[in-house]
C-alpha atoms as a PDB file:
ATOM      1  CA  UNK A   1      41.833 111.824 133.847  1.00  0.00           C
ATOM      2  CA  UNK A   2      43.118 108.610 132.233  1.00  0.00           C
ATOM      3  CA  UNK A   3      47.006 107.246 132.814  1.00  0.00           C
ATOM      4  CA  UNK A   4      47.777 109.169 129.206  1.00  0.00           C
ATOM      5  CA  UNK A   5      46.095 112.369 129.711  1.00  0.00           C
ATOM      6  CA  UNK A   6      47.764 112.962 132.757  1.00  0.00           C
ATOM      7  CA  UNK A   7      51.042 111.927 131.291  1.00  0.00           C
ATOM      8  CA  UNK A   8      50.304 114.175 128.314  1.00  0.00           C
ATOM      9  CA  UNK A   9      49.368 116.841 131.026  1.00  0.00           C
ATOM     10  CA  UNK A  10      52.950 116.492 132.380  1.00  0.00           C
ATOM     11  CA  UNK A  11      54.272 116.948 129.078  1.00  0.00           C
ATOM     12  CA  UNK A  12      52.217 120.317 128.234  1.00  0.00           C
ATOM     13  CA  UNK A  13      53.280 121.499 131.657  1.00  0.00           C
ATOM     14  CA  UNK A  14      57.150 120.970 131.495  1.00  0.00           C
ATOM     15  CA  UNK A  15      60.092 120.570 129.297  1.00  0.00           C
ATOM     16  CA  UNK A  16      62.220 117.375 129.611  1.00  0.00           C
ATOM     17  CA  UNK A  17      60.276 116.670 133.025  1.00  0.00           C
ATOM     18  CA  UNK A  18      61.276 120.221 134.609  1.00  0.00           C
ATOM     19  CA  UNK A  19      58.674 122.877 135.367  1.00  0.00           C
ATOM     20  CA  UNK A  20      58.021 125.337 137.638  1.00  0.00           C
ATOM     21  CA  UNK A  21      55.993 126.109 141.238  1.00  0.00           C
ATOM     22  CA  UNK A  22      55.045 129.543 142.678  1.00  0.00           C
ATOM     23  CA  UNK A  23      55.612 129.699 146.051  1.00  0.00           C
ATOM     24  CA  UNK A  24      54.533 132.801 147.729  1.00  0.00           C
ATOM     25  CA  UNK A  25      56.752 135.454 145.454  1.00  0.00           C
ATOM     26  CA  UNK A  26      59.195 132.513 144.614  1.00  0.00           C
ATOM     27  CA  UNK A  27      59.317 130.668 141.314  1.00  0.00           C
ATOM     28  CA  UNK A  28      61.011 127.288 142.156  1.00  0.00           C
ATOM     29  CA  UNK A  29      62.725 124.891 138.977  1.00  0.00           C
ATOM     30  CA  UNK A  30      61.493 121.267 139.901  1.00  0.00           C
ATOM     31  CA  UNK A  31      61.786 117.993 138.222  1.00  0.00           C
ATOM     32  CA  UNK A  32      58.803 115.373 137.978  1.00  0.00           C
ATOM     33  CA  UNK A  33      59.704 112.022 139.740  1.00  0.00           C
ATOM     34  CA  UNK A  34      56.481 110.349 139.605  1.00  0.00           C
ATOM     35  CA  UNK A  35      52.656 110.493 139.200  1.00  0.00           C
ATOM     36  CA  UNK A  36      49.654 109.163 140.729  1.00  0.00           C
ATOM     37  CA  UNK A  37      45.519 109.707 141.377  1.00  0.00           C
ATOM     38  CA  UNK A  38      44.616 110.606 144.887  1.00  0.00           C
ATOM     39  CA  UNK A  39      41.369 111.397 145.891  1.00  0.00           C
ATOM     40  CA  UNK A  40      40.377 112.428 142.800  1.00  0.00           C
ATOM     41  CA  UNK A  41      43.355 114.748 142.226  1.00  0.00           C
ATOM     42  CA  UNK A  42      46.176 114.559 140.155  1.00  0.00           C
ATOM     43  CA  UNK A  43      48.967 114.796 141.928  1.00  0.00           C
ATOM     44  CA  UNK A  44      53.312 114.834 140.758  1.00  0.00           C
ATOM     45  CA  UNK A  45      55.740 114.158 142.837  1.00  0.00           C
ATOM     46  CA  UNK A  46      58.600 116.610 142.447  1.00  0.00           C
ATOM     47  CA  UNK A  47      62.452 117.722 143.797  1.00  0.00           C
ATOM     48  CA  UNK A  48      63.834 121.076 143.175  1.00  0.00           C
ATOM     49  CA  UNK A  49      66.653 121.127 140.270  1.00  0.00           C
ATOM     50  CA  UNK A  50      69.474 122.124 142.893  1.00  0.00           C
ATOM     51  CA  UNK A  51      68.949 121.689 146.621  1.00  0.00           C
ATOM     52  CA  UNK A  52      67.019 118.776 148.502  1.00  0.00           C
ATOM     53  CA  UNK A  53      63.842 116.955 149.144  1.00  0.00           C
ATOM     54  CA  UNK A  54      60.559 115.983 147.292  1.00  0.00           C
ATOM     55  CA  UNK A  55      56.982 117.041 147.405  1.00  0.00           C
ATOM     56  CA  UNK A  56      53.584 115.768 146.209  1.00  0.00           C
ATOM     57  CA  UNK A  57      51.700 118.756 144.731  1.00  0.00           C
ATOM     58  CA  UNK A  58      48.964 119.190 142.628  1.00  0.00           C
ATOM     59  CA  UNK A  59      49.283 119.045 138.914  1.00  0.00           C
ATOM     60  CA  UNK A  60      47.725 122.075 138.215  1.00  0.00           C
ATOM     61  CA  UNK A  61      50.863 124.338 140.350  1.00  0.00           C
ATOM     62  CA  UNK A  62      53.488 123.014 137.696  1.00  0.00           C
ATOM     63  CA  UNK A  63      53.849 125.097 135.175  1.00  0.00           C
ATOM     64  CA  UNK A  64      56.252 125.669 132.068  1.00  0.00           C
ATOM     65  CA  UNK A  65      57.623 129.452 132.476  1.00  0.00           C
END
């Protein structure tokens, strides 16, 4: 995936940078900080909307609803 795909991915995935993550029976409001190829992933780095920290997760796990 090129620089603009995965941007456009992003795009598709959120709305104004802010998707979602499952986790377990959770859904979790996160915002996308940055972006980056790793090991032949794609990979966003992301902090929840209210509360602390940031995580690199795997592009496919964000999601719009």
């Amino acid at each position: 995936m090129t620089l603009q795909e995965q941007h456009e991915a992003i795009e598709q995935r959120t709305t104004n940078g802010e998707g979602f993550i499952q986790f377990d029976k959770m859904k979790i409001k996160v915002k996308v900080l940055d972006a980056r190829k790793s090991y032949g992933r794609d990979d966003v780095k992301v902090t929840p909307v209210e509360g602390s920290g940031e995580q690199w997760i795997d592009l496919t796990r964000l999601h719009k609803d």
